[in-house]
Protein backbone atom coordinates (compact mmCIF):
# COMPACT_ATOMS: atom_id res chain seq x y z
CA UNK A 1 -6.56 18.74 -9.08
CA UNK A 2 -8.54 15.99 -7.72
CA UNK A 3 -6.96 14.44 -4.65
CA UNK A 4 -5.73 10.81 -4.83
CA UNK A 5 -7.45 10.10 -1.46
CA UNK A 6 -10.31 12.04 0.25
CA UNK A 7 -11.42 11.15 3.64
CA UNK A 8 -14.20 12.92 5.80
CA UNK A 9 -15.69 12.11 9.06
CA UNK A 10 -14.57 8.18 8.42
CA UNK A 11 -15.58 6.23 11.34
CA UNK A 12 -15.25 2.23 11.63
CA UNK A 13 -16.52 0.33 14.70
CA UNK A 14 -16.40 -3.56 15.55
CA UNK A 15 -18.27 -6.04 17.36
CA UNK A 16 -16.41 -8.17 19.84
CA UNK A 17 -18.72 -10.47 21.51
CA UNK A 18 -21.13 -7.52 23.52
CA UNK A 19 -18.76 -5.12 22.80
CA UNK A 20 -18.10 -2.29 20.49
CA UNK A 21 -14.50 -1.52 19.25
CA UNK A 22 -14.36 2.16 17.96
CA UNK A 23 -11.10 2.03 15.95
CA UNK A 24 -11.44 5.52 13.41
CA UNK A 25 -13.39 8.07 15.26
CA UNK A 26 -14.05 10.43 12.76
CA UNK A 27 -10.94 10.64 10.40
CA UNK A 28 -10.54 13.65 7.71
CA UNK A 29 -7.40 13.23 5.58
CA UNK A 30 -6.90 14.41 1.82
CA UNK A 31 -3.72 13.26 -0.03
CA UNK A 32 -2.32 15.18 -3.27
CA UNK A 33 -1.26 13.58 -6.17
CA UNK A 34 2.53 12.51 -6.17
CA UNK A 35 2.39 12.82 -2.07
CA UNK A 36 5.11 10.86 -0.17
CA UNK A 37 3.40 9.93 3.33
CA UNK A 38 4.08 8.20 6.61
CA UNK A 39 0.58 7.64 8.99
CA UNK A 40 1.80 6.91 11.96
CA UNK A 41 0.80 5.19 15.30
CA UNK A 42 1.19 3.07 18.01
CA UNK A 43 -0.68 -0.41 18.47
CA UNK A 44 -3.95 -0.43 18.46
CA UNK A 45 -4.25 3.10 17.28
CA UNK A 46 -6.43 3.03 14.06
CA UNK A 47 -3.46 3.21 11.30
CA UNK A 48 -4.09 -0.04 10.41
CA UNK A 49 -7.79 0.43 9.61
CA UNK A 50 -7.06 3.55 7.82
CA UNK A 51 -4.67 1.42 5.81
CA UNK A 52 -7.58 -1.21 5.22
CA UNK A 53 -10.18 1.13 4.27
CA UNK A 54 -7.41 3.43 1.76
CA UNK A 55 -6.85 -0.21 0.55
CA UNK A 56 -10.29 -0.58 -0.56
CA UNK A 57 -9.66 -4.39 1.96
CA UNK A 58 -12.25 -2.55 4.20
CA UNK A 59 -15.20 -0.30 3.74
CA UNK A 60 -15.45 2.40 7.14
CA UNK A 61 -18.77 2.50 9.26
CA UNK A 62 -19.64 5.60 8.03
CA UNK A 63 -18.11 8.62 6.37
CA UNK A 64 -17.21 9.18 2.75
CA UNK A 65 -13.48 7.99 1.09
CA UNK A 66 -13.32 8.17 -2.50
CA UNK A 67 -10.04 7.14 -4.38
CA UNK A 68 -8.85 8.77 -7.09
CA UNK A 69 -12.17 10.59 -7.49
CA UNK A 70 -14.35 7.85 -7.24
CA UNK A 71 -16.55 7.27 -3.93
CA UNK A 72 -15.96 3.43 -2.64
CA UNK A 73 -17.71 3.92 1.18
CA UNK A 74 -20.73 2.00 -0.10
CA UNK A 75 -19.18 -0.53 -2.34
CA UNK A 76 -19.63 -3.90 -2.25
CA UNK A 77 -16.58 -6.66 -2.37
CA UNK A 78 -16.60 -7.18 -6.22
CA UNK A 79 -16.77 -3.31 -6.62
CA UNK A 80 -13.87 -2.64 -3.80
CA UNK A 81 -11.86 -5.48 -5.87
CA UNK A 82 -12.48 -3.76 -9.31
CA UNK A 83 -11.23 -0.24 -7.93
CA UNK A 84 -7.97 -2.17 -6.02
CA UNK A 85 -7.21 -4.11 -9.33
CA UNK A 86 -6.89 -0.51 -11.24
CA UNK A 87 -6.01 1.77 -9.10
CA UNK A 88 -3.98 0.48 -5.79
CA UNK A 89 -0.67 -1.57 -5.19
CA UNK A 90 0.32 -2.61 -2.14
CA UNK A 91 3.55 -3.63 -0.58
CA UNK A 92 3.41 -5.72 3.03
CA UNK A 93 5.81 -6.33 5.71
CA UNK A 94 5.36 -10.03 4.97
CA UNK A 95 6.09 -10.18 1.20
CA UNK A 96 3.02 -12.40 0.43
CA UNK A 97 4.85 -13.73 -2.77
CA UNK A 98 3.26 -17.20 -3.72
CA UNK A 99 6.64 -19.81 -3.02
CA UNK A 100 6.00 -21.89 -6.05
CA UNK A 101 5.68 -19.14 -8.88
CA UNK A 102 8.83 -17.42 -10.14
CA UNK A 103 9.41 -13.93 -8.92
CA UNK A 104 8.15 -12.76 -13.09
CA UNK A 105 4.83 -14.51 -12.34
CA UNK A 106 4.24 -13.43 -9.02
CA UNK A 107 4.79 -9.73 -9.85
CA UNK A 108 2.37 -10.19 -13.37
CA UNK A 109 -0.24 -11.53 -10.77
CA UNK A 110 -2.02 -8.19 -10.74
CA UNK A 111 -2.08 -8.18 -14.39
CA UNK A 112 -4.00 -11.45 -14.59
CA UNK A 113 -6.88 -10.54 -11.92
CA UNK A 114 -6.92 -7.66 -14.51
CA UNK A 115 -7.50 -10.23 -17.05
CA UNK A 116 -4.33 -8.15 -19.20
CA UNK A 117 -3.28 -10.93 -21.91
CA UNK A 118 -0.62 -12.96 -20.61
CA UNK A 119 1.79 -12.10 -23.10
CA UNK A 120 1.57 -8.01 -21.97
CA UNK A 121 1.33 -9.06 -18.50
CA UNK A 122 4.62 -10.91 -18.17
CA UNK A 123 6.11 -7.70 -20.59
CA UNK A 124 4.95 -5.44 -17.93
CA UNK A 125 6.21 -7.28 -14.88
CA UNK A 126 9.44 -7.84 -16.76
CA UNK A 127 9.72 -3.84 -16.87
CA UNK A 128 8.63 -3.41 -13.24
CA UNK A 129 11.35 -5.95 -12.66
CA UNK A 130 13.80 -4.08 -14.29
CA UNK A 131 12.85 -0.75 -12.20
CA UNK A 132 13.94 -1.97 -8.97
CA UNK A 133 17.23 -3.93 -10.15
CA UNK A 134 15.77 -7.16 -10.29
CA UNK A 135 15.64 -8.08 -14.46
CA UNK A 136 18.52 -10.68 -13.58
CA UNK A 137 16.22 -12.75 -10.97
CA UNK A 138 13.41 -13.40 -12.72
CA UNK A 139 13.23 -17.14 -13.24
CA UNK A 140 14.32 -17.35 -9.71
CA UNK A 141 11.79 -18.11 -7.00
CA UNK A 142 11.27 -15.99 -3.89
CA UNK A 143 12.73 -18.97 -1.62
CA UNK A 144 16.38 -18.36 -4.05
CA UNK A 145 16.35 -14.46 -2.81
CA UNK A 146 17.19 -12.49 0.13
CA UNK A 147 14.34 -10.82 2.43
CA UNK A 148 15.44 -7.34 0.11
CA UNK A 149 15.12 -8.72 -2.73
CA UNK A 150 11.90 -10.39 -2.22
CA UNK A 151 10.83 -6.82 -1.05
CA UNK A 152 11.73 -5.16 -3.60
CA UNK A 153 10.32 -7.62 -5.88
CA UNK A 154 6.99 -6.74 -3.81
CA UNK A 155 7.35 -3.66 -4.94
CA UNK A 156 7.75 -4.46 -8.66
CA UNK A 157 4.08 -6.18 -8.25
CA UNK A 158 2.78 -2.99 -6.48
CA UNK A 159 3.40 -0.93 -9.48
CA UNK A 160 2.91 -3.75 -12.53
CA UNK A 161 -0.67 -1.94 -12.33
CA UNK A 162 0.53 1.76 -12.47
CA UNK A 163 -1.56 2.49 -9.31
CA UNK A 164 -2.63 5.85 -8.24
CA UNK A 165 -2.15 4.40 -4.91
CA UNK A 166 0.74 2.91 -3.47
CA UNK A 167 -0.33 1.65 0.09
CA UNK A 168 3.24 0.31 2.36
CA UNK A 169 2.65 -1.48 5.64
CA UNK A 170 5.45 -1.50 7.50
CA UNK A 171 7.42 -1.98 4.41
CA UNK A 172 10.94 -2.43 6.54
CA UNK A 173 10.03 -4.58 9.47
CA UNK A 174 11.08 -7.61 8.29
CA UNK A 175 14.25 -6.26 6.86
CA UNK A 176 17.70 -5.63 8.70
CA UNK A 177 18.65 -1.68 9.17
CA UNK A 178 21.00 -1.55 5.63
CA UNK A 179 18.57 -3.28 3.70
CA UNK A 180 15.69 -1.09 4.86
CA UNK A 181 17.39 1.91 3.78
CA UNK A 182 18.19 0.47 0.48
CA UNK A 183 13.93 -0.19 0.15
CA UNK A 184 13.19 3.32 1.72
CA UNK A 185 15.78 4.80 -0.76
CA UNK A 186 13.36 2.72 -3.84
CA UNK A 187 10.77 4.53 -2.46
CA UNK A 188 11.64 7.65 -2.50
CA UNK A 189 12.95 7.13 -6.04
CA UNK A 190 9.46 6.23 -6.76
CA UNK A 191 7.78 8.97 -5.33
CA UNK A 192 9.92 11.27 -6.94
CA UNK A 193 8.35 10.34 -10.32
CA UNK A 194 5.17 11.17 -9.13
CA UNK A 195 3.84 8.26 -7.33
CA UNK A 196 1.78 8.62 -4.43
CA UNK A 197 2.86 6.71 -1.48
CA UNK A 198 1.34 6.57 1.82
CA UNK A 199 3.46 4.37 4.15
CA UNK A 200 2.05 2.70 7.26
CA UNK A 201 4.68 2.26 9.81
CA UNK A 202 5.35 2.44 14.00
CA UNK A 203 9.01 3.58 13.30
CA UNK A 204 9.66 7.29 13.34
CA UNK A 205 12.55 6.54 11.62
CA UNK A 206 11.07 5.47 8.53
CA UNK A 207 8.29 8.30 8.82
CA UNK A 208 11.29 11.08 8.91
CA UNK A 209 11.96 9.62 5.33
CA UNK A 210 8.46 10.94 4.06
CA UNK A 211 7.64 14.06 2.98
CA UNK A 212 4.46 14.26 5.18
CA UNK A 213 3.64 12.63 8.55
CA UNK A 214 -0.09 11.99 9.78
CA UNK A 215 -0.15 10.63 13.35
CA UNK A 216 -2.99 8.44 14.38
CA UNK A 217 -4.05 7.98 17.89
CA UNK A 218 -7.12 6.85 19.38
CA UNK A 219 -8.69 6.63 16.16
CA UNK A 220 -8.30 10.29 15.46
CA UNK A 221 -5.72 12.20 13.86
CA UNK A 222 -3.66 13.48 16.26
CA UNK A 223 -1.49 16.18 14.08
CA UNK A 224 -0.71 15.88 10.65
CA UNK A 225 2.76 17.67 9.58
């Protein structure tokens, strides 16, 4: 079966001023369908560039990455958009749910980048709704919800798209320790129907939780368990 992510020899280096910033070194990482992952790292490590380039928000130096079999290192920006559209949802500490749409229309935003008709989009977020407990709240705006509920309504618009990909960065640091565990606990419930997840995080707490653990340091993986 054809991995969800392959990764070989990925390398991404940046400019500042004179200077060059080597982030990824030369990263190899392959992730099976239905995988439930934690990369982990401290600041500055490369995790979040991994993230970045998995996400299709980046494109690596050199190297090859394809996504769910197709080969995105030498994409342009529409192309990178097209593949995250179909095949990637992402979930961020930060929520990043517009303020003045109600929680159904922010998680059917996907949908309409997709250009799905509105009347299937907003079926389709009402379903994703529904998935993580949240088909009572959504007329409601995120500003009327707590942080886990706006989280979790994050999530919702993560998977409105059926991803192959389900990218989490640091999916629990806004949250307080219960209501992390009640998000981690989603997660695994999604993974366990075959999702893959791959969940960006500093906490080793939240990385016990996955089924697999890649540590990142220097840019390189340091072990991958």
């Amino acid at each position: 079966m054809t991995p969800v992510v392959s990764a070989t020899a990925l390398r991404r280096v940046y400019r500042v001023g004179d200077e060059e910033v080597h982030a990824l070194r030369g990263v190899d990482l392959a992730i099976d369908r239905g995988e439930y992952l934690a990369i982990i790292g401290p600041s500055g490590s490369g995790k979040s560039t991994l993230m970045h380039i998995l996400g299709c928000l980046d494109s690596p130096t050199s190297g090859a990455v394809a996504i769910d079999g197709e080969e995105v290192a030498g994409m342009g920006q529409d192309q990178l958009a097209a593949v995250r559209s179909r095949k990637i949802g992402f979930v961020f500490q930060a929520f990043n749910l517009l303020p003045r749409l109600s929680i159904l229309e922010n998680v059917a935003l996907p949908l309409m980048y997709a250009r799905v008709p509105r009347r299937e989009r907003l079926e389709r977020a009402r379903a994703a709704l529904e998935t993580v407990e949240l088909g009572d709240r959504i007329r409601h705006r995120p500003g009327q919800l707590s942080g886990g509920q706006r989280q979790r309504a994050a999530i919702a618009r993560s998977l409105v798209n059926d991803p192959s990909l389900l990218l989490a960065d640091e999916p629990t640091g806004a949250l307080d320790t219960k209501t992390g565990e009640t998000v981690l606990g989603m997660f695994e419930a999604i993974a366990s129907r075959g999702t893959t997840i791959v969940v960006v995080t500093h906490d080793p707490d939240v990385a016990e939780r996955c089924g697999r653990i890649v540590r990142i340091r220097d840019g390189l993986v340091e072990q991958d368990e």
